[in-house]
Protein backbone atom coordinates (compact mmCIF):
# COMPACT_ATOMS: atom_id res chain seq x y z
CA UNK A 1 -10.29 12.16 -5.73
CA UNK A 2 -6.45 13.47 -6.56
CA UNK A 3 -3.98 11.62 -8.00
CA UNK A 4 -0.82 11.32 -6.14
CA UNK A 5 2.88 9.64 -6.38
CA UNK A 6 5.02 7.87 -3.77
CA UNK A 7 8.39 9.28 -3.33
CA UNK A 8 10.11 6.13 -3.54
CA UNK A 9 11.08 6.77 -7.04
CA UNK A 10 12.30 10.07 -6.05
CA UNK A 11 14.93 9.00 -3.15
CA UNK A 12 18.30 10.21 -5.26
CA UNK A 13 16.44 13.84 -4.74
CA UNK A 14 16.63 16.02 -1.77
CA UNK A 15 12.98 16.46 0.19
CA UNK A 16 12.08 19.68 -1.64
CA UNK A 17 13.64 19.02 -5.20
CA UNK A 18 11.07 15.61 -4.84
CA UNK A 19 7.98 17.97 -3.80
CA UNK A 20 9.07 20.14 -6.67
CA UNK A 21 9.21 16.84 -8.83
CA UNK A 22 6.01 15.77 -8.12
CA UNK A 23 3.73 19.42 -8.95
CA UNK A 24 5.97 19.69 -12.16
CA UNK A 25 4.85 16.18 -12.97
CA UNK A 26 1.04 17.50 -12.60
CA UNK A 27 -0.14 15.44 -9.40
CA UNK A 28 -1.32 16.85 -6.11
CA UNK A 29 -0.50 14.69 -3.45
CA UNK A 30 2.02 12.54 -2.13
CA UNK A 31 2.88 9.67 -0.29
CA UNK A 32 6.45 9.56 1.41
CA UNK A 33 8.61 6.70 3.32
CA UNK A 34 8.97 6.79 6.74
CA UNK A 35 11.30 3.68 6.86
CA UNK A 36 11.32 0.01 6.17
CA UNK A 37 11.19 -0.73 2.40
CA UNK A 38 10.48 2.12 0.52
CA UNK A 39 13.00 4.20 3.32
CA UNK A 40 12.72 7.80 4.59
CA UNK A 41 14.98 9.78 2.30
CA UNK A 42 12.28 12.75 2.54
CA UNK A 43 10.89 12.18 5.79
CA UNK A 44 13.19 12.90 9.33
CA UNK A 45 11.28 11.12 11.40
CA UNK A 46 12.75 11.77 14.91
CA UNK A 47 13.63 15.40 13.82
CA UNK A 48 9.88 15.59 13.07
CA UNK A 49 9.17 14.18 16.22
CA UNK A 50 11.12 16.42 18.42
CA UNK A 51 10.43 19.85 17.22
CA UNK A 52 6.76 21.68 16.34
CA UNK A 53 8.74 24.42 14.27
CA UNK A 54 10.59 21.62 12.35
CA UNK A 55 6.70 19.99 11.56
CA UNK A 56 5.85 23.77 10.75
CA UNK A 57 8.38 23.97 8.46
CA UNK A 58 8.01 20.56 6.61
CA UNK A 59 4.02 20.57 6.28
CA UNK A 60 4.57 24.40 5.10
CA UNK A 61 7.22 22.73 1.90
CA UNK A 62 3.80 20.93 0.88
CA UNK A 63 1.62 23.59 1.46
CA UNK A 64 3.92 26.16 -0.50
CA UNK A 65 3.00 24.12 -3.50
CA UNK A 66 -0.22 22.73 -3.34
CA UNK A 67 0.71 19.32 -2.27
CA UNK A 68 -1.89 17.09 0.03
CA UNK A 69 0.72 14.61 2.40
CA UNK A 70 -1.96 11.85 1.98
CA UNK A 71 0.24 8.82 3.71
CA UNK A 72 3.24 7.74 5.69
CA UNK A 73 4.41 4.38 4.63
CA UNK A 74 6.28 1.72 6.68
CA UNK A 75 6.42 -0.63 5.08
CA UNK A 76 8.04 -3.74 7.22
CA UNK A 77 7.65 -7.18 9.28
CA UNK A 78 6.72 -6.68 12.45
CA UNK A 79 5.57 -10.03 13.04
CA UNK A 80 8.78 -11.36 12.20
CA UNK A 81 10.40 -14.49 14.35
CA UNK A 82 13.87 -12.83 14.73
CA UNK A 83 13.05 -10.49 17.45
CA UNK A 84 15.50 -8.18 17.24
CA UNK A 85 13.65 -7.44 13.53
CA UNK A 86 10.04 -7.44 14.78
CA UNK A 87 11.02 -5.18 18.09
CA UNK A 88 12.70 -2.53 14.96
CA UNK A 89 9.81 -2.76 12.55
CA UNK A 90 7.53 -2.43 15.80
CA UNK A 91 9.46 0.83 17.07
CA UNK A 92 9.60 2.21 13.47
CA UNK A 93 5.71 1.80 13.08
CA UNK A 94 4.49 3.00 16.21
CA UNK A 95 7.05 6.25 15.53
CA UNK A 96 5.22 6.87 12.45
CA UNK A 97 2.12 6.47 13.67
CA UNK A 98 3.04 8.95 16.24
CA UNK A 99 4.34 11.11 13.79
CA UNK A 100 1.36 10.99 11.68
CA UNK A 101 -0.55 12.43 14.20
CA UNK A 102 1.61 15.25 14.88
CA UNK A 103 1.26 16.33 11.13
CA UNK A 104 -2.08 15.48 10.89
CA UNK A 105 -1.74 12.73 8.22
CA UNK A 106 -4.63 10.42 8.56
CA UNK A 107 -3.93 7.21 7.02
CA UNK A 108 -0.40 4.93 7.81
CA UNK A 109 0.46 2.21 5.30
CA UNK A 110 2.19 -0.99 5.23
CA UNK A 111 2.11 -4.76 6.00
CA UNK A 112 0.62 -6.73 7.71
CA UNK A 113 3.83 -9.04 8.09
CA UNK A 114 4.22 -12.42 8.42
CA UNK A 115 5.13 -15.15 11.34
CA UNK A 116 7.11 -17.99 11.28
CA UNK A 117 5.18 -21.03 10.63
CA UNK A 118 5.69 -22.57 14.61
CA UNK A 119 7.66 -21.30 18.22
CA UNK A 120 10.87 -21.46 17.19
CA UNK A 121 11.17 -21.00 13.63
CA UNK A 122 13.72 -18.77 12.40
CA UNK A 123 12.18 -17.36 9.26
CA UNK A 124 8.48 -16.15 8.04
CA UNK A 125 6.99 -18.84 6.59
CA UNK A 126 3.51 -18.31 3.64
CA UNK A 127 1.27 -20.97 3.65
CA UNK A 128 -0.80 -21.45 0.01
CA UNK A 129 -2.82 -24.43 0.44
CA UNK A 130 -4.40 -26.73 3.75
CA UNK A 131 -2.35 -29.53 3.04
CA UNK A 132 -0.07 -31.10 4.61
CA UNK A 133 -2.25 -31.16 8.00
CA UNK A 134 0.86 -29.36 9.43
CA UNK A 135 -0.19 -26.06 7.12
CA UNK A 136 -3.07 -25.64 8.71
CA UNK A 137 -1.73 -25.82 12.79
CA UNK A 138 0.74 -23.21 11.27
CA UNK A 139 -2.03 -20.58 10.10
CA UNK A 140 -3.86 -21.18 13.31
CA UNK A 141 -0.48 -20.08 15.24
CA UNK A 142 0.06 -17.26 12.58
CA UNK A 143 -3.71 -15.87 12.80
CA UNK A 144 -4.30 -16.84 16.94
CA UNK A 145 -0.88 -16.80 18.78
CA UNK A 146 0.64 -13.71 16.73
CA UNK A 147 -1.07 -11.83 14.47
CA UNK A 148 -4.21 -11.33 16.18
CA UNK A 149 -3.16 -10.16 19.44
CA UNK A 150 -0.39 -7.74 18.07
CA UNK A 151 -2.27 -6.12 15.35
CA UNK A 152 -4.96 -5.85 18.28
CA UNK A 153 -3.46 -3.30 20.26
CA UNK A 154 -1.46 -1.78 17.36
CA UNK A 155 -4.81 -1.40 15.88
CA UNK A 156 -5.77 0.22 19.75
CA UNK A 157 -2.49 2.04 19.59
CA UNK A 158 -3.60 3.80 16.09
CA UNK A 159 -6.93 4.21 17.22
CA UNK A 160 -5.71 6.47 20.16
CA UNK A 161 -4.19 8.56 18.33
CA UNK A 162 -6.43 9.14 15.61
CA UNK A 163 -4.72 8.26 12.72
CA UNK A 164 -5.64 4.34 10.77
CA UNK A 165 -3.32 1.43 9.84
CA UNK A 166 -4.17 0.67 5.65
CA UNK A 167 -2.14 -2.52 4.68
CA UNK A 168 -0.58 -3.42 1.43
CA UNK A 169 -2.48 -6.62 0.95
CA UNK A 170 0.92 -8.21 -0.70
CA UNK A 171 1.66 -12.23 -1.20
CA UNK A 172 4.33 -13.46 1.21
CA UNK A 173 2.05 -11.17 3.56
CA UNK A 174 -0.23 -12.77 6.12
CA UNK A 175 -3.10 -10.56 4.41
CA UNK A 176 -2.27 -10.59 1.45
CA UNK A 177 -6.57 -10.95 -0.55
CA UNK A 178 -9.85 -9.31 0.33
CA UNK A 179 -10.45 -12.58 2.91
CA UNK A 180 -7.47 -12.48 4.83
CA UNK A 181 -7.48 -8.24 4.97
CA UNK A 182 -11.63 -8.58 6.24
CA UNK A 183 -10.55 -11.40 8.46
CA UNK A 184 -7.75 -9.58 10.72
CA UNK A 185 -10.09 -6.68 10.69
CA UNK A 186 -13.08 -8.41 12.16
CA UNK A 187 -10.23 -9.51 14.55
CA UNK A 188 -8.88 -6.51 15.85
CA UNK A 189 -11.14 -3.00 15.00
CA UNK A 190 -11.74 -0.50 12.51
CA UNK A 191 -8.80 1.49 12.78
CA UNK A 192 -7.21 -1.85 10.72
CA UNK A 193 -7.71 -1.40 6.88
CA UNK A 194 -6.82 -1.12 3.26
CA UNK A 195 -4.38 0.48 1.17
CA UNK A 196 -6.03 -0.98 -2.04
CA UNK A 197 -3.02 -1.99 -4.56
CA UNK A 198 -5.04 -4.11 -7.79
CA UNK A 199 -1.63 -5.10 -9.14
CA UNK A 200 -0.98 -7.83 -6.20
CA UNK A 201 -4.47 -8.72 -6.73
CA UNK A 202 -4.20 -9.20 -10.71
CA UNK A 203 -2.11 -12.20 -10.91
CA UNK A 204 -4.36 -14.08 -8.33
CA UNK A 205 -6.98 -13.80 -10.87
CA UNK A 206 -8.99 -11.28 -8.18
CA UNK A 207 -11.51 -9.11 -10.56
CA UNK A 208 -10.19 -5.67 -8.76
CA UNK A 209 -13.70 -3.95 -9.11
CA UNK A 210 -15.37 -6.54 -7.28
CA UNK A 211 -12.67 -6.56 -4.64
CA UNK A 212 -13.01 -3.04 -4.35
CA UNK A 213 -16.92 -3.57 -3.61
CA UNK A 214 -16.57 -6.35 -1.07
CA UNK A 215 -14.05 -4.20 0.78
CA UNK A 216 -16.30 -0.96 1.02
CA UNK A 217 -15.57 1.24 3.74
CA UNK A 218 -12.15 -0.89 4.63
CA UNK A 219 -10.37 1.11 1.98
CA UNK A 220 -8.38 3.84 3.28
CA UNK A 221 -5.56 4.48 0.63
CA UNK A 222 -5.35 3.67 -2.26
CA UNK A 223 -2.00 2.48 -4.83
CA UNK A 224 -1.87 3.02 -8.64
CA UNK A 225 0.34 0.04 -10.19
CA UNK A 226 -0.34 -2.19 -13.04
CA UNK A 227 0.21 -5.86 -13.66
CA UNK A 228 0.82 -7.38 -16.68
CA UNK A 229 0.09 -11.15 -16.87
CA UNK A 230 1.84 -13.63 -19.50
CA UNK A 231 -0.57 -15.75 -20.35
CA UNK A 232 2.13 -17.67 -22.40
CA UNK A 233 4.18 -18.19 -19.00
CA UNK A 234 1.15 -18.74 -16.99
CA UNK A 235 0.13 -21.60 -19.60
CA UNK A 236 2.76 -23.40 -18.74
CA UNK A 237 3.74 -23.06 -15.12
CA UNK A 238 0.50 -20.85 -13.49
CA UNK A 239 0.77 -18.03 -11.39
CA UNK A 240 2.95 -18.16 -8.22
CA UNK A 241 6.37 -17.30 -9.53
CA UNK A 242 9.64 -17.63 -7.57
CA UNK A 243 11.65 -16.12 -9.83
CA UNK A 244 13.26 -12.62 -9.77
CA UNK A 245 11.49 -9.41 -10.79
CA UNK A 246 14.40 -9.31 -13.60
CA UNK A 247 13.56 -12.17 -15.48
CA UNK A 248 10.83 -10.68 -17.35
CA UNK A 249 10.71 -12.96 -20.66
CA UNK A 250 10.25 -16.06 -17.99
CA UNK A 251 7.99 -14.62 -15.38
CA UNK A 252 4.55 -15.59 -15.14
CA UNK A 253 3.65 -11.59 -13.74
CA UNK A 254 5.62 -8.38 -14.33
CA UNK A 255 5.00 -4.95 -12.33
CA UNK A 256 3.87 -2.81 -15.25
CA UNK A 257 2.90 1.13 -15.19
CA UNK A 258 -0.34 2.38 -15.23
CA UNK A 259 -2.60 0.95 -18.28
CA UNK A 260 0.80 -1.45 -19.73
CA UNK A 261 -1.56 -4.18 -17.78
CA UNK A 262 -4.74 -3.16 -17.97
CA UNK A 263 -6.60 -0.80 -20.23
CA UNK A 264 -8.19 3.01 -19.35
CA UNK A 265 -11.50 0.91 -19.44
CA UNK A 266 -10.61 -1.38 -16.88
CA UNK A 267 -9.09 1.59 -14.62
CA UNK A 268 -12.57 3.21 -15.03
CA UNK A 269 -14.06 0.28 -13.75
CA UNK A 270 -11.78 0.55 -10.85
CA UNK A 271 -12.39 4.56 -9.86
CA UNK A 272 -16.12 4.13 -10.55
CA UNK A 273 -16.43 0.97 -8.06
CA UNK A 274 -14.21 3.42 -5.25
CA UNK A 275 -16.74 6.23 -5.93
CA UNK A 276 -19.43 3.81 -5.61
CA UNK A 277 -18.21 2.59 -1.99
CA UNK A 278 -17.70 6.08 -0.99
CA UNK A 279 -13.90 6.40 -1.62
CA UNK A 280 -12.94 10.14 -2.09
CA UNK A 281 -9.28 10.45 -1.19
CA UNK A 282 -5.72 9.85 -3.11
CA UNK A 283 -4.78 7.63 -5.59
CA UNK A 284 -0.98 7.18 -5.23
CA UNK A 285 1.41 6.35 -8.20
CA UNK A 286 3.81 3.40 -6.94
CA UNK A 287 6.13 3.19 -10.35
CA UNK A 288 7.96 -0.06 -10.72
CA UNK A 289 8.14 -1.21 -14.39
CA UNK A 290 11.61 -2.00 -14.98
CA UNK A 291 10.73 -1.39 -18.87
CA UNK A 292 10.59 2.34 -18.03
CA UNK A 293 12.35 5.31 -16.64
CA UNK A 294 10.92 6.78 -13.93
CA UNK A 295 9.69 10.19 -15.42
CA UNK A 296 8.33 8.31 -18.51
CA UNK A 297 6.62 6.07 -16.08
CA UNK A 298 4.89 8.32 -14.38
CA UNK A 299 4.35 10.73 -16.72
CA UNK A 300 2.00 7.81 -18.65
CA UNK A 301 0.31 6.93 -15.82
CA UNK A 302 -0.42 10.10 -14.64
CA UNK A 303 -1.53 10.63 -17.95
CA UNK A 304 -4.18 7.93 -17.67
CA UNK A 305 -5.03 8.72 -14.59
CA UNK A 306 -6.46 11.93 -15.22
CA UNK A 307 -8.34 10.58 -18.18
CA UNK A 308 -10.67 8.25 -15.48
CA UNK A 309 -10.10 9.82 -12.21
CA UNK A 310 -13.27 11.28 -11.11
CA UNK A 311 -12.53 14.58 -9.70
CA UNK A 312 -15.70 16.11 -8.65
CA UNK A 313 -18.53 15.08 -6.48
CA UNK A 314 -21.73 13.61 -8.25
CA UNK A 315 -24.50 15.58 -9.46
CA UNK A 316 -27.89 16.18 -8.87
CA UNK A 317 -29.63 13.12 -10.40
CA UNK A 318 -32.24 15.66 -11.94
CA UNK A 319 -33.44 12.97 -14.44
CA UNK A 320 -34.48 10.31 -11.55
């Protein structure tokens, strides 16, 4: 395994003051934007795309110092009702898939994205429980009319040109748990998977480890964030919070950095249950904990991370 960092955090830095960032900061890999959310401040996508000595010269910036390019992120809606904002997110993910291949980056990550809840509707729309009757005819146009056959030949699309789709599984997300993330995959093919984030997962009450172990060979990246439940806030109004990320004395959950959630044992839990499926790639830093700077963020979870990261293969079981 190596521990990486996604740029995101980076994007007030030119591309190679950010590579130069991230080896001073002691990881070994990173992650970078491509568009949609987290942007692509260190990524050119169509200059990339038109030129071999441009891709030359960009993989060589990572190469130069030691630095795996374990993902391209896009992260977007492209099963969004506007169409003019699906037909973007739908041209900006097939680019990157595209582009992915010509590097030779394996994995893609994003969403999944969400419908609207009917023909028509203007806005996506996340169902959370069965009832009303309507919720239900809504998931079944979500999941049958929409989702299904577009992540279908996306998943096709990826497939072809041998590079995989890991989403974010994120609320306000049609996948968005282990069951929804299995379920599309079922739907569509392999090339459809996971880029394993525990701190979406945390507040849901989802034991990560297990999730980890029910998702097996569906994880193909994987995120390093923390969550930090209240239980004082949860006590009194449970877990599905509206309000803004800011309001962090009234929220119920709060983005945290790596072990301001969750201890070093329970991240040991975590690395030993992706060894134990067979999970041998990155583990990517996402820093948002708006009680930290950036560098101090990382630099603690980083920190932790190389305390229970397992770096080197298992040994010869000489005592069994």
């Amino acid at each position: 395994m190596r521990i990486g960092v996604l740029t995101a955090l980076f994007q007030q830095f030119s591309f190679e003051e950010t590579l130069d960032k991230a080896v001073a900061a002691g990881v070994s890999a990173v992650e970078i934007g491509a568009g949609g959310f987290p942007g692509s401040h260190h990524c050119p996508v169509d200059d990339l795309l038109g030129s071999a000595t441009a891709r030359r010269e960009y993989l060589g910036a990572f190469e130069s110092r030691g630095l795996k390019l374990s993902a391209l992120s896009i992260h977007n809606n492209p099963l969004h009702p506007d169409a003019t904002v699906a037909a973007t997110a739908d041209v900006e993910l097939r680019r990157t898939i595209r582009l992915a291949q010509a590097l030779g980056v394996p994995v893609v990550n994003g969403f999944s994205g969400l419908p609207a809840g009917a023909p028509g509707d203007t806005a996506p729309n996340w169902v959370t429980c069965p009832w009303p009757p309507e919720f239900l005819r809504m998931l079944d146009y979500q999941w049958n009319d929409v989702a299904i056959p577009y992540w279908g030949e996306l998943e096709r699309f990826a497939a072809d040109h041998g590079v995989r789709i890991a989403f974010e599984m994120h609320p306000g997300m049609l996948v968005y748990n282990v069951e929804t993330m299995l379920r599309l995959r079922a739907a569509t093919g392999p090339a459809l998977g996971c880029n394993f984030d525990p701190s979406h997962l945390w507040w849901n009450g989802v034991d990560a480890a297990a999730a980890i172990r029910k998702l097996s060979d569906a994880i193909f990246h994987v995120h390093a964030k923390d969550c930090y439940v209240d239980q004082q806030n949860v006590r009194v109004n449970g877990c599905n919070d509206h309000k803004s990320y800011d309001r962090i004395p009234d929220r119920a959950w709060t983005f945290r950095t790596v072990g301001y959630g969750h201890d070093a044992a329970v991240w040991k839990e975590i690395v030993s249950a992706l060894r134990l499926v067979g999970y041998d790639y990155v583990i990517s830093i996402e820093h948002e904990d708006a009680l930290m700077s950036n560098d101090e963020g990382l630099a603690k979870a980083i920190a932790l991370l190389k305390e229970v990261v397992i770096l080197d293969p298992p040994g010869e079981m000489y005592w069994a």
